[in-house]
N, C-alpha and C. Protein backbone atom coordinates (compact mmCIF):
# COMPACT_ATOMS: atom_id res chain seq x y z
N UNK A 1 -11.23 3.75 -4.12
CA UNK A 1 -12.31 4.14 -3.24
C UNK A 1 -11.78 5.08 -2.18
N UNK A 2 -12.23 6.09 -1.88
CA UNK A 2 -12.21 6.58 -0.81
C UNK A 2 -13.29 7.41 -0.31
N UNK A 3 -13.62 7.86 1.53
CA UNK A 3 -15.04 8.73 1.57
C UNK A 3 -14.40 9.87 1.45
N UNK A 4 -15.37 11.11 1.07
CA UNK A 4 -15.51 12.19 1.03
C UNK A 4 -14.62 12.69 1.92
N UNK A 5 -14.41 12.38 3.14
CA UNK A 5 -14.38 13.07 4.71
C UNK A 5 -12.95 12.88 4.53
N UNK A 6 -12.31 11.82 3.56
CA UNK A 6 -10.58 11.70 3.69
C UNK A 6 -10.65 11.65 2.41
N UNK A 7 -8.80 12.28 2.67
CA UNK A 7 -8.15 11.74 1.29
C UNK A 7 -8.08 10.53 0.34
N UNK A 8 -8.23 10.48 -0.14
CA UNK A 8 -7.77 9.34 -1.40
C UNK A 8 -6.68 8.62 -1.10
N UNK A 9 -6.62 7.00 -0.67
CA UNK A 9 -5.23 5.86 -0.55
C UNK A 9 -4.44 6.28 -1.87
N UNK A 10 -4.58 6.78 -2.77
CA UNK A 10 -3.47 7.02 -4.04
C UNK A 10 -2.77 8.39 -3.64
N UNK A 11 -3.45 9.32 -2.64
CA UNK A 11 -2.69 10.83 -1.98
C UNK A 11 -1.59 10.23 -1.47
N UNK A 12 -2.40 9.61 -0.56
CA UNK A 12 -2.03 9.16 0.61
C UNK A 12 -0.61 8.39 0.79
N UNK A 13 -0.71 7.50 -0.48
CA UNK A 13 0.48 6.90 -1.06
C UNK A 13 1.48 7.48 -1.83
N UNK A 14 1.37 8.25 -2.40
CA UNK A 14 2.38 9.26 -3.21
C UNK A 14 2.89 10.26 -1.94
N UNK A 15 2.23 10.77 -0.58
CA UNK A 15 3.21 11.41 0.01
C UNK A 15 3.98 10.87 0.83
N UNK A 16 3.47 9.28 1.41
CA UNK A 16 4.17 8.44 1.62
C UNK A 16 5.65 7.75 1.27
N UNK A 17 5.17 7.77 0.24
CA UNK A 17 6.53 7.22 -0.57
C UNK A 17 7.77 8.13 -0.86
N UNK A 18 7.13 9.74 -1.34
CA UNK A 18 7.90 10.70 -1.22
C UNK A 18 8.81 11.09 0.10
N UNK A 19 7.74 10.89 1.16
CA UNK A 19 8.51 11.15 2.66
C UNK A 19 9.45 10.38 2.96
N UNK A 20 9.29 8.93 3.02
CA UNK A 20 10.19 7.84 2.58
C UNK A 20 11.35 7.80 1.80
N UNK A 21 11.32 8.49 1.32
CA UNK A 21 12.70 8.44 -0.03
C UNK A 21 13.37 10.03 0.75
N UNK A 22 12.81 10.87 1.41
CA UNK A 22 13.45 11.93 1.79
C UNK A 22 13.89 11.73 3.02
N UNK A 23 13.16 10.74 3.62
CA UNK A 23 13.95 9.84 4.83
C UNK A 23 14.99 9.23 4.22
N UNK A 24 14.87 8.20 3.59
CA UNK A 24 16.22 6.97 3.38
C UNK A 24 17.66 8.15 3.09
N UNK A 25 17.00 9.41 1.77
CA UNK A 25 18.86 9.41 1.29
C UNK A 25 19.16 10.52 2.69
N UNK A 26 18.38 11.02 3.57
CA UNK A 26 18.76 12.12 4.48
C UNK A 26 19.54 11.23 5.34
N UNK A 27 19.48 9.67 5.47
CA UNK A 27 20.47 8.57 5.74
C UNK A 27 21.15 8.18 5.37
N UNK A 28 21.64 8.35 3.99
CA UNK A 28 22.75 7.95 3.23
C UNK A 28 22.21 6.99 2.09
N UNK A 29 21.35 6.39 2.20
CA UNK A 29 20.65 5.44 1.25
C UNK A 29 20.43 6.19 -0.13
N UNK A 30 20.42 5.34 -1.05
CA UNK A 30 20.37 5.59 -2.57
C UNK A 30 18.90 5.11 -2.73
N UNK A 31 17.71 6.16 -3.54
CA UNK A 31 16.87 5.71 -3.74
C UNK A 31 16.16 5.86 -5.10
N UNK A 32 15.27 4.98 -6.06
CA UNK A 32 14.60 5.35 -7.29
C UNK A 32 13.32 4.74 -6.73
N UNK A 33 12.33 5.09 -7.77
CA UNK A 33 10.78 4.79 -8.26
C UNK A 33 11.47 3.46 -8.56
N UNK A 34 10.80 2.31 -8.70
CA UNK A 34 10.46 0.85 -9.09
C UNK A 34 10.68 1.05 -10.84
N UNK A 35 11.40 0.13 -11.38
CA UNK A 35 11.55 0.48 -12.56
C UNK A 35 12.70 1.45 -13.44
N UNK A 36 13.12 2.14 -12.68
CA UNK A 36 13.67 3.35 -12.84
C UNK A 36 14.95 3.29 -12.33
N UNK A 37 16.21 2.65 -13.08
CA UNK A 37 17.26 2.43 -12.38
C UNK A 37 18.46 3.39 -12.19
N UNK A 38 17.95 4.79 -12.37
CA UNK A 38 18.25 5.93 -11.92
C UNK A 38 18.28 6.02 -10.66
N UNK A 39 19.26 5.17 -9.79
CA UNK A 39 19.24 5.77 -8.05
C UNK A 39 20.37 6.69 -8.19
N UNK A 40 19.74 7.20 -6.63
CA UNK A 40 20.68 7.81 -6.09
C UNK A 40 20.44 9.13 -4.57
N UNK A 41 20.96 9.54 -4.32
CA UNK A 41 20.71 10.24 -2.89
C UNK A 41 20.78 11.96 -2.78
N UNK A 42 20.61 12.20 -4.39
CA UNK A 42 20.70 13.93 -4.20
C UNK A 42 19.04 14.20 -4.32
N UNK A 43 19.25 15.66 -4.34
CA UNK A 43 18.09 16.23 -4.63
C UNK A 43 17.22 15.77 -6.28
N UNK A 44 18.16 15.50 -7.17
CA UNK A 44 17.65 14.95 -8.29
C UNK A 44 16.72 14.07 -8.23
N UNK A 45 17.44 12.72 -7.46
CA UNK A 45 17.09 11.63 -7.28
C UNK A 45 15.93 11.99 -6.65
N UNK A 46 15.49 13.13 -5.79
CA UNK A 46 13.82 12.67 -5.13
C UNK A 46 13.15 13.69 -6.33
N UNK A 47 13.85 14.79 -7.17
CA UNK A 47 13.17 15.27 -7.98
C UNK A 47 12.12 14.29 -9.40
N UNK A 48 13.47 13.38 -9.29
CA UNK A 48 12.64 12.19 -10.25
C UNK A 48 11.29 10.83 -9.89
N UNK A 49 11.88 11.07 -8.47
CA UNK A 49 10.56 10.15 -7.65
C UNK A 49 8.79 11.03 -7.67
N UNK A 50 9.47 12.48 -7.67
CA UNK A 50 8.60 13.29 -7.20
C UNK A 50 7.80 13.17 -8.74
N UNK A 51 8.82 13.76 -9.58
CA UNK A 51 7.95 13.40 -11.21
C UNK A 51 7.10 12.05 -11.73
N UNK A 52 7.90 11.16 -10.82
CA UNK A 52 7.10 9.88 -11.50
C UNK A 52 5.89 9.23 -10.59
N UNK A 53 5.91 9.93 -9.54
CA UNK A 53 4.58 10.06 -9.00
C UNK A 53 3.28 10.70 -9.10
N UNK A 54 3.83 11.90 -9.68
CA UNK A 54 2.30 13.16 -10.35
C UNK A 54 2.47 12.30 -11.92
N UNK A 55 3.59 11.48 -12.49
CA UNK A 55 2.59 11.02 -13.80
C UNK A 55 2.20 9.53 -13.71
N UNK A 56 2.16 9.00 -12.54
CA UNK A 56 1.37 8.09 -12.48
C UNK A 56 -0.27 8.14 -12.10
N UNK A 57 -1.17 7.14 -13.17
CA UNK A 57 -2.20 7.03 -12.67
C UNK A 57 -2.58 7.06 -11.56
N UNK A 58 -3.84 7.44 -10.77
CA UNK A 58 -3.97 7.34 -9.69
C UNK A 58 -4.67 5.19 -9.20
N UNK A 59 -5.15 4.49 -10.69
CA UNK A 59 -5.48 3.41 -10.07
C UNK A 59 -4.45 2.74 -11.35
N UNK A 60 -3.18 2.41 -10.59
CA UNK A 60 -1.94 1.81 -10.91
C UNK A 60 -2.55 0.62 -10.60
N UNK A 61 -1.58 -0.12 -11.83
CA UNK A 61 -2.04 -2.01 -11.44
C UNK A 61 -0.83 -2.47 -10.41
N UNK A 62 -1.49 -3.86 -10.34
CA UNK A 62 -1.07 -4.70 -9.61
C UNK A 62 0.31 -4.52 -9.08
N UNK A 63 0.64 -5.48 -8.15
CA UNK A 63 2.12 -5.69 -8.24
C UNK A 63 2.86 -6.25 -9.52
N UNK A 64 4.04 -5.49 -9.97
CA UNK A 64 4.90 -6.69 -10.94
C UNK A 64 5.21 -7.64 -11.47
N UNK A 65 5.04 -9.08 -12.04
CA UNK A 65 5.81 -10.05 -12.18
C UNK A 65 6.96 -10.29 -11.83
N UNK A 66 7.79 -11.15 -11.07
CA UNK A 66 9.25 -11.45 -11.38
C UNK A 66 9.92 -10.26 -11.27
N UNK A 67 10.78 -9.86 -9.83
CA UNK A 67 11.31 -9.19 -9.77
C UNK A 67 12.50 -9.66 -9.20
N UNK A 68 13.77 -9.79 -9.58
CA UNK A 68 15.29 -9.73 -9.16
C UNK A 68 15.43 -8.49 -8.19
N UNK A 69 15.45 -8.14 -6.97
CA UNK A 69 15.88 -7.03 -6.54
C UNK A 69 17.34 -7.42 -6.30
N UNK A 70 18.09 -6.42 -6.48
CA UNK A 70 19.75 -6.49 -6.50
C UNK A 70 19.73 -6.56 -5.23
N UNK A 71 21.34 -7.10 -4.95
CA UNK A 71 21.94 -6.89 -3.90
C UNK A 71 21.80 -6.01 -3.30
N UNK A 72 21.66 -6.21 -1.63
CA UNK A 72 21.73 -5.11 -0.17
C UNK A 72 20.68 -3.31 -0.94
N UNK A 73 19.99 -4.63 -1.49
CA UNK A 73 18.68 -3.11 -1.77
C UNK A 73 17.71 -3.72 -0.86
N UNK A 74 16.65 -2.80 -1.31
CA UNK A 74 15.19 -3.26 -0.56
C UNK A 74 14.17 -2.89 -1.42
N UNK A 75 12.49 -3.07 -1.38
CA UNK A 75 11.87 -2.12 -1.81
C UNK A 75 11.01 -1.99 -0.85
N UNK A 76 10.04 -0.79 -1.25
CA UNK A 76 9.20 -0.48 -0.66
C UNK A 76 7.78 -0.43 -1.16
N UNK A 77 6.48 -1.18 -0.93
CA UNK A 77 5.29 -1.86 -1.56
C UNK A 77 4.60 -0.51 -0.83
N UNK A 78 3.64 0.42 -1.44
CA UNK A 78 2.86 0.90 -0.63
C UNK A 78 1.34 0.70 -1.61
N UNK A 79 0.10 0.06 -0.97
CA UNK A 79 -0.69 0.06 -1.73
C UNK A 79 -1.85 -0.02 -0.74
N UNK A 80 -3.44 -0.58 -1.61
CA UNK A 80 -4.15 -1.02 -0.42
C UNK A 80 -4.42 -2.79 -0.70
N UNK A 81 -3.76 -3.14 -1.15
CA UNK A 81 -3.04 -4.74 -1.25
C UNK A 81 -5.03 -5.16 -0.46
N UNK A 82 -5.68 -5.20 -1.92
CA UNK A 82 -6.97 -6.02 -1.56
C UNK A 82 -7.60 -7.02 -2.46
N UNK A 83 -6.38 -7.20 -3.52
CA UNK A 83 -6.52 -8.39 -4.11
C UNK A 83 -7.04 -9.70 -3.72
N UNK A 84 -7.05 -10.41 -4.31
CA UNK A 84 -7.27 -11.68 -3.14
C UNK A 84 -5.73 -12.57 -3.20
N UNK A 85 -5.98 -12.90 -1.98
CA UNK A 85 -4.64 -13.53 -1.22
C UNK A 85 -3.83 -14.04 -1.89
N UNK A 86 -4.29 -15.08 -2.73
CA UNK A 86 -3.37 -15.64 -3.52
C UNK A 86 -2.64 -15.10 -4.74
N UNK A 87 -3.14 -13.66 -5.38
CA UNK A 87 -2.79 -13.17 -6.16
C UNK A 87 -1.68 -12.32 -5.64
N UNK A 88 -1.59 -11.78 -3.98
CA UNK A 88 -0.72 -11.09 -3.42
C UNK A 88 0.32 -11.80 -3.17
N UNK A 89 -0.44 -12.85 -2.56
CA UNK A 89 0.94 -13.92 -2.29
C UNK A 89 1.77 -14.58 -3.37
N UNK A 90 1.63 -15.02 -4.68
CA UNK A 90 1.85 -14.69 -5.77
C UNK A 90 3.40 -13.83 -6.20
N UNK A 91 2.41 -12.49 -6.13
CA UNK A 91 3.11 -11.57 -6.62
C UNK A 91 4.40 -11.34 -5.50
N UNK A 92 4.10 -11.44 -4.15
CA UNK A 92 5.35 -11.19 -3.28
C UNK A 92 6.27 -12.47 -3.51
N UNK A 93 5.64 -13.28 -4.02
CA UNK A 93 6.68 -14.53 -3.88
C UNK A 93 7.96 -14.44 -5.25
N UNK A 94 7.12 -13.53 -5.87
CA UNK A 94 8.32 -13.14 -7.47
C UNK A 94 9.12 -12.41 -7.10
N UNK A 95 9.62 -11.56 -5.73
CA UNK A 95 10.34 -10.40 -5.52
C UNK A 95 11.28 -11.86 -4.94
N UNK A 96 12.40 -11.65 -6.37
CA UNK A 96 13.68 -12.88 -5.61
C UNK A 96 15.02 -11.70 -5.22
N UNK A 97 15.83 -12.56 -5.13
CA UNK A 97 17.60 -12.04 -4.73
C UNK A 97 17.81 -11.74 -3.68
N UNK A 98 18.52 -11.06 -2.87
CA UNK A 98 19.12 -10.51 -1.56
C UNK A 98 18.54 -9.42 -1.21
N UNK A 99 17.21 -8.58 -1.93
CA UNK A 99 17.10 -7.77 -1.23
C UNK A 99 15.45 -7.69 -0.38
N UNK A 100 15.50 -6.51 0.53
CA UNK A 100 14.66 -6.72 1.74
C UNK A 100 13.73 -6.09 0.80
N UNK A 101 12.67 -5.85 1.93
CA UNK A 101 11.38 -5.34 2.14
C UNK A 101 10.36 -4.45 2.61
N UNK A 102 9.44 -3.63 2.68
CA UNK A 102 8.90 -2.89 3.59
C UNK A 102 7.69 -3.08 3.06
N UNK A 103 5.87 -3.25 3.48
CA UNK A 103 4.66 -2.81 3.09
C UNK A 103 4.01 -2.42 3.74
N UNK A 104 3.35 -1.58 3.39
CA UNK A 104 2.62 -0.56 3.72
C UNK A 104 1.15 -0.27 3.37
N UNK A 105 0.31 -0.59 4.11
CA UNK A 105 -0.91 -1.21 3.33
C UNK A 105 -1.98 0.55 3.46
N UNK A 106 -2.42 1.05 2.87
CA UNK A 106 -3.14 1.92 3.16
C UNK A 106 -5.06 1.54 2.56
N UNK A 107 -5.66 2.35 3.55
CA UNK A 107 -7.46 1.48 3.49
C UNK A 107 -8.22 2.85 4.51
N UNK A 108 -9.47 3.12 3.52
CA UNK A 108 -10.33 3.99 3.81
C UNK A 108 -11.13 3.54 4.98
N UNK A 109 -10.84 4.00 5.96
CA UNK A 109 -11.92 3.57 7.27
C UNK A 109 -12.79 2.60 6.55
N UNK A 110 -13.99 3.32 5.87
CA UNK A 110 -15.04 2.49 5.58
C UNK A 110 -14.74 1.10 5.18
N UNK A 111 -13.62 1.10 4.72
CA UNK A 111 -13.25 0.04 4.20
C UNK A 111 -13.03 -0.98 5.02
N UNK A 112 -12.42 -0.91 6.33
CA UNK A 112 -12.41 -1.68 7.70
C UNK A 112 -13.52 -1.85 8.23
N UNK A 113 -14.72 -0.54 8.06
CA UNK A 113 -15.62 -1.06 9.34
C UNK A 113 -17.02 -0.95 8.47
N UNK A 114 -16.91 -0.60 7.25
CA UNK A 114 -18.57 -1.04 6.79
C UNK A 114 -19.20 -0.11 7.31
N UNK A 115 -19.19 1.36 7.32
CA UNK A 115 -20.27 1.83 8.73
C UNK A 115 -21.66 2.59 7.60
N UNK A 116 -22.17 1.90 6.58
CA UNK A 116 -22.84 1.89 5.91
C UNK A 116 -24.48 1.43 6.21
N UNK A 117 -25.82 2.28 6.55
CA UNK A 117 -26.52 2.03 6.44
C UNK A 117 -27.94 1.29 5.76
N UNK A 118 -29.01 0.48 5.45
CA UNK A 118 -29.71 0.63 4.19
C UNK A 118 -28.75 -0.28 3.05
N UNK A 119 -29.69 0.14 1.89
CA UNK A 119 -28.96 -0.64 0.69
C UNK A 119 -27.91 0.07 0.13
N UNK A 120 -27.00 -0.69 -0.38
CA UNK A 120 -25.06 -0.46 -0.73
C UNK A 120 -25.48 -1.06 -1.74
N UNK A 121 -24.86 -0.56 -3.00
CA UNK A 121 -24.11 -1.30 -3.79
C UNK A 121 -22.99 -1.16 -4.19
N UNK A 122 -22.06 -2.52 -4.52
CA UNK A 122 -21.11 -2.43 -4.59
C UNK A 122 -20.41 -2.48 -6.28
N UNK A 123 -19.46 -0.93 -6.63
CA UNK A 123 -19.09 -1.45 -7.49
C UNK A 123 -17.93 -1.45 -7.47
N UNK A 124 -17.23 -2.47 -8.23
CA UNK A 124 -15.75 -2.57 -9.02
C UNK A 124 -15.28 -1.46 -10.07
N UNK A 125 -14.22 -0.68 -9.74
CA UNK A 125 -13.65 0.31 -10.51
C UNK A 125 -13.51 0.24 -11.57
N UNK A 126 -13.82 0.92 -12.78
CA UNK A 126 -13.59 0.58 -14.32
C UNK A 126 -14.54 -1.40 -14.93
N UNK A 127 -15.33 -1.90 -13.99
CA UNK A 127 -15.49 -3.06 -14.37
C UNK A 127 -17.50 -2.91 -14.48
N UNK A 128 -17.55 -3.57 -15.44
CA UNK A 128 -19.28 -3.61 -15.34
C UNK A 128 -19.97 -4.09 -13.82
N UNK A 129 -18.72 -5.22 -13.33
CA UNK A 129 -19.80 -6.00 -12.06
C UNK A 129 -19.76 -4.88 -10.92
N UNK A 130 -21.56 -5.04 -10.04
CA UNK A 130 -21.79 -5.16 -8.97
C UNK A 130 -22.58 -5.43 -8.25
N UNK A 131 -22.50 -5.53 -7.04
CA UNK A 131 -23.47 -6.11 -6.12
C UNK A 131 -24.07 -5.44 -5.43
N UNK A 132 -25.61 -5.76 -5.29
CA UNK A 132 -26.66 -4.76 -4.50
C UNK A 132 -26.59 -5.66 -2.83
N UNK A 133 -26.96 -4.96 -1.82
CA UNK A 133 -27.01 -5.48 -0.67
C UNK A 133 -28.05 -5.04 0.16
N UNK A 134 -29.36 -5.40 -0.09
CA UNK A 134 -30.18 -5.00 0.66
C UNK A 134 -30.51 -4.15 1.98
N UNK A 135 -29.39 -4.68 2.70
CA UNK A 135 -29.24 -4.38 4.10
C UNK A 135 -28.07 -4.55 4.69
N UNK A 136 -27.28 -3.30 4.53
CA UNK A 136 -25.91 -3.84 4.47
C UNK A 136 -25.73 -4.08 6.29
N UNK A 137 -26.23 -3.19 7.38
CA UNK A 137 -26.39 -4.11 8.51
C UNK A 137 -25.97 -5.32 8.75
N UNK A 138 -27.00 -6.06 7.53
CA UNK A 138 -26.86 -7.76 7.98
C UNK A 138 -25.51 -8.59 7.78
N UNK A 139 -24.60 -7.95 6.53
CA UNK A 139 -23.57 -8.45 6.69
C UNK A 139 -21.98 -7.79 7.22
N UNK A 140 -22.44 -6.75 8.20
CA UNK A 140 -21.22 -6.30 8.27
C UNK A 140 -20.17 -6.77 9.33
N UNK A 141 -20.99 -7.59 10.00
CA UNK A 141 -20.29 -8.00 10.86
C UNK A 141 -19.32 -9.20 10.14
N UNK A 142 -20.16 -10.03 9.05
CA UNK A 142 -19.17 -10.95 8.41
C UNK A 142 -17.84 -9.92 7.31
N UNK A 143 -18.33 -8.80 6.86
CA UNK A 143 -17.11 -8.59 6.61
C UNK A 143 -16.28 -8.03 7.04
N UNK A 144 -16.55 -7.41 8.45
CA UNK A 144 -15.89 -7.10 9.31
C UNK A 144 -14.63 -8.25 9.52
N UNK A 145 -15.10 -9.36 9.78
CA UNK A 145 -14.11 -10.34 10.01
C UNK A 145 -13.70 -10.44 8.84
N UNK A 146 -13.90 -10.41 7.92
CA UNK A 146 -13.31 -11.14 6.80
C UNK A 146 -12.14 -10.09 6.25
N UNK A 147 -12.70 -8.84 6.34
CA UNK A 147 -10.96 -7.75 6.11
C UNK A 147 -9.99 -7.72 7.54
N UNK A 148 -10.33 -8.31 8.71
CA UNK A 148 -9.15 -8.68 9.52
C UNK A 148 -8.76 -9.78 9.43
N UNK A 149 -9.22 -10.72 8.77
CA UNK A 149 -8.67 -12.11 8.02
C UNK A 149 -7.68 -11.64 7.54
N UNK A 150 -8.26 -10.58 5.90
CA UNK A 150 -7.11 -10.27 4.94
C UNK A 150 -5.85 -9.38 5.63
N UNK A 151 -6.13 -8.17 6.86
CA UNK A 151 -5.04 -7.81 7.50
C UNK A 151 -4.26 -8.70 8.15
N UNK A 152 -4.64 -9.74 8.82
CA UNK A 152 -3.94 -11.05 9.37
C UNK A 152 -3.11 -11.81 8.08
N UNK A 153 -3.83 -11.83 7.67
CA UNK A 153 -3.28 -12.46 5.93
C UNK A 153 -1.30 -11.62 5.30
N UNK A 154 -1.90 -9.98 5.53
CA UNK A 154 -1.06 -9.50 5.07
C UNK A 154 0.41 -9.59 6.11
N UNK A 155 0.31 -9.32 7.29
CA UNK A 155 0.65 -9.13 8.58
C UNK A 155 1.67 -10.50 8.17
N UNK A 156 1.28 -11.06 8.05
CA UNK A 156 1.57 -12.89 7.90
C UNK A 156 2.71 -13.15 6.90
N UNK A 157 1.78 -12.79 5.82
CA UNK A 157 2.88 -12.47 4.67
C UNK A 157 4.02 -11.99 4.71
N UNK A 158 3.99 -11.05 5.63
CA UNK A 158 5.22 -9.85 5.46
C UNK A 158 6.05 -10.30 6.47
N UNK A 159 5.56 -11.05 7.62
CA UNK A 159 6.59 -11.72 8.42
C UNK A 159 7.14 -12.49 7.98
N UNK A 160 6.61 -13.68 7.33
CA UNK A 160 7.27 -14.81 6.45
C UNK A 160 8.52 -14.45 5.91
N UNK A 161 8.48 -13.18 5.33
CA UNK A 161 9.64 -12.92 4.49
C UNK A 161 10.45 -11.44 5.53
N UNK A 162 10.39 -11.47 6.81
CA UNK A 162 11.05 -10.77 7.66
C UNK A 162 10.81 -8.97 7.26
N UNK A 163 9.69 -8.82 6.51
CA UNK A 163 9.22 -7.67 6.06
C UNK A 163 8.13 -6.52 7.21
N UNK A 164 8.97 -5.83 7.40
CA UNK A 164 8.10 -4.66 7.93
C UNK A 164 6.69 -4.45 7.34
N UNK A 165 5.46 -4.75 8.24
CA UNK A 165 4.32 -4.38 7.87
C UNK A 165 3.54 -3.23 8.45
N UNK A 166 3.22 -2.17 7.97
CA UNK A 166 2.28 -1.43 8.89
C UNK A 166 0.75 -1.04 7.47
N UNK A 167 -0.19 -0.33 8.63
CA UNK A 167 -1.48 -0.17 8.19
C UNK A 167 -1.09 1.23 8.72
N UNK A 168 -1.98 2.09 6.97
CA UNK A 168 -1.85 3.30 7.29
C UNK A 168 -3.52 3.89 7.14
N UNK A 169 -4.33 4.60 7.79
CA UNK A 169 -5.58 4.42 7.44
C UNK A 169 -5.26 6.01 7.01
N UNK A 170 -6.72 5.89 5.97
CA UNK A 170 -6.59 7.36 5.61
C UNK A 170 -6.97 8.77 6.56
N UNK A 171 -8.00 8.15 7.60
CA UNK A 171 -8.78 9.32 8.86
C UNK A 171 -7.72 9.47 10.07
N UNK A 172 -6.38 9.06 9.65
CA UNK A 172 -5.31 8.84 10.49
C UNK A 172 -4.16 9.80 10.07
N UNK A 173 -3.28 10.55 10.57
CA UNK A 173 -2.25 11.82 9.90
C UNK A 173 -0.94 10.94 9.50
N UNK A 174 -0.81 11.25 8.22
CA UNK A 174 0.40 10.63 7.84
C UNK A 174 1.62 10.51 8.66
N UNK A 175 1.89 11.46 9.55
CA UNK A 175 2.99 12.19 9.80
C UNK A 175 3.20 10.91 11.17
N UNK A 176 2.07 10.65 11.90
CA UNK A 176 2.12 9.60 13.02
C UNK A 176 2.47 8.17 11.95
N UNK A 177 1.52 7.92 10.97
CA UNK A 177 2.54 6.32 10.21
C UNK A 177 3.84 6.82 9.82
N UNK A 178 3.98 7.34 9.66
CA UNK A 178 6.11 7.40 9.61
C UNK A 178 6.29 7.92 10.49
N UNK A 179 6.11 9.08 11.67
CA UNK A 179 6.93 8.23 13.19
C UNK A 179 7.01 6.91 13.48
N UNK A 180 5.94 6.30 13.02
CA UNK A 180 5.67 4.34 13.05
C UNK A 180 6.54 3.70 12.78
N UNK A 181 6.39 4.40 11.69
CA UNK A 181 7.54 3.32 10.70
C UNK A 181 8.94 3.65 11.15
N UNK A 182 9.77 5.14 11.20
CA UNK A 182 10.55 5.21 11.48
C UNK A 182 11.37 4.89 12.59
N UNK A 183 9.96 4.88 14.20
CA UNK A 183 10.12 3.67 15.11
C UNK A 183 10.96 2.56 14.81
N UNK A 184 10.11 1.55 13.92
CA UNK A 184 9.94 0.48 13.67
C UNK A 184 11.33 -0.08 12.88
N UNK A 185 12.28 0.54 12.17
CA UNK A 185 12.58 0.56 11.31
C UNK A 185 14.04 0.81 11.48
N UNK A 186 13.98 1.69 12.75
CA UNK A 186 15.85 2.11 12.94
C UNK A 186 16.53 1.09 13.71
């Protein structure tokens, strides 16, 4: 999902991740795509991040199953993590071994504040279901709370496991969430 007025959370996330990896090795850090046990800290190494980002789908599944991250690594989660809770929590609980963490949650304004007039309906991407809402007014205030539940939710999560969390919105300039992060982070 995203509105008209912004980019797409799947842009948004691919230059993310790219900037990220041109941060870490400009630090010395060794970096690959998930999967891809091709690290390393030259220009190659972000040439191959860069490739395996233009051939990924733009609506990539889930998190992983069961992940071993090696020793004194880390990864880095960037998504808009709106699964439901237990399926996230779940999936973060399979990332075993010694290494750290970072997530990065990215979400279309609308997506926080509902600012939707009149009747909405809602559909699910690639899925037959959805839901009509007469008046979406009447419930926005409940889901207003209910996606700062799930940001509290995530926030939560990521502390548990001593993981850097930030929210990147899309009507927001990339360039300020990684001053954020890079804040956050050194």
């Amino acid at each position: 999902f995203h509105s008209s007025a912004y980019p797409p959370k799947s842009e948004c996330a691919k230059i993310l991740t790219l900037a990220i990896a041109i941060l870490m090795t400009h630090s010395g850090e060794e970096v690959a795509m998930f999967g891809n046990r091709r690290k390393g800290r030259s220009e190659s190494a972000l040439q191959r991040i860069e490739s395996d980002l233009l051939g990924k789908p733009d609506d990539t599944a889930t998190l992983p199953q069961h992940v071993s991250l090696p020793k004194n690594s880390g990864i880095v989660l960037i998504g808009d993590f709106l699964e439901a809770p237990e399926t996230i929590e779940k999936n973060f609980l399979s990332f075993t071994g010694h290494g750290g963490g970072m997530v990065i949650q990215i979400l279309d304004p609308a997506e926080i504040e509902l600012p939707y007039d009149g009747r909405i309906i809602f559909e699910e991407p690639g899925a037959q279901q959805h839901e009509t809402i007469g008046n979406v007014t009447s419930i926005r205030e409940a889901y207003k709370q209910r996606i700062a539940e799930h940001l509290r939710f995530m926030e939560n999560l990521c502390r548990s496991r001593d993981w850097p969390y930030f929210l990147h919105r899309t009507d927001r300039a990339i360039r300020d969430t990684l001053l954020h992060i890079w804040m956050e982070t050194e």
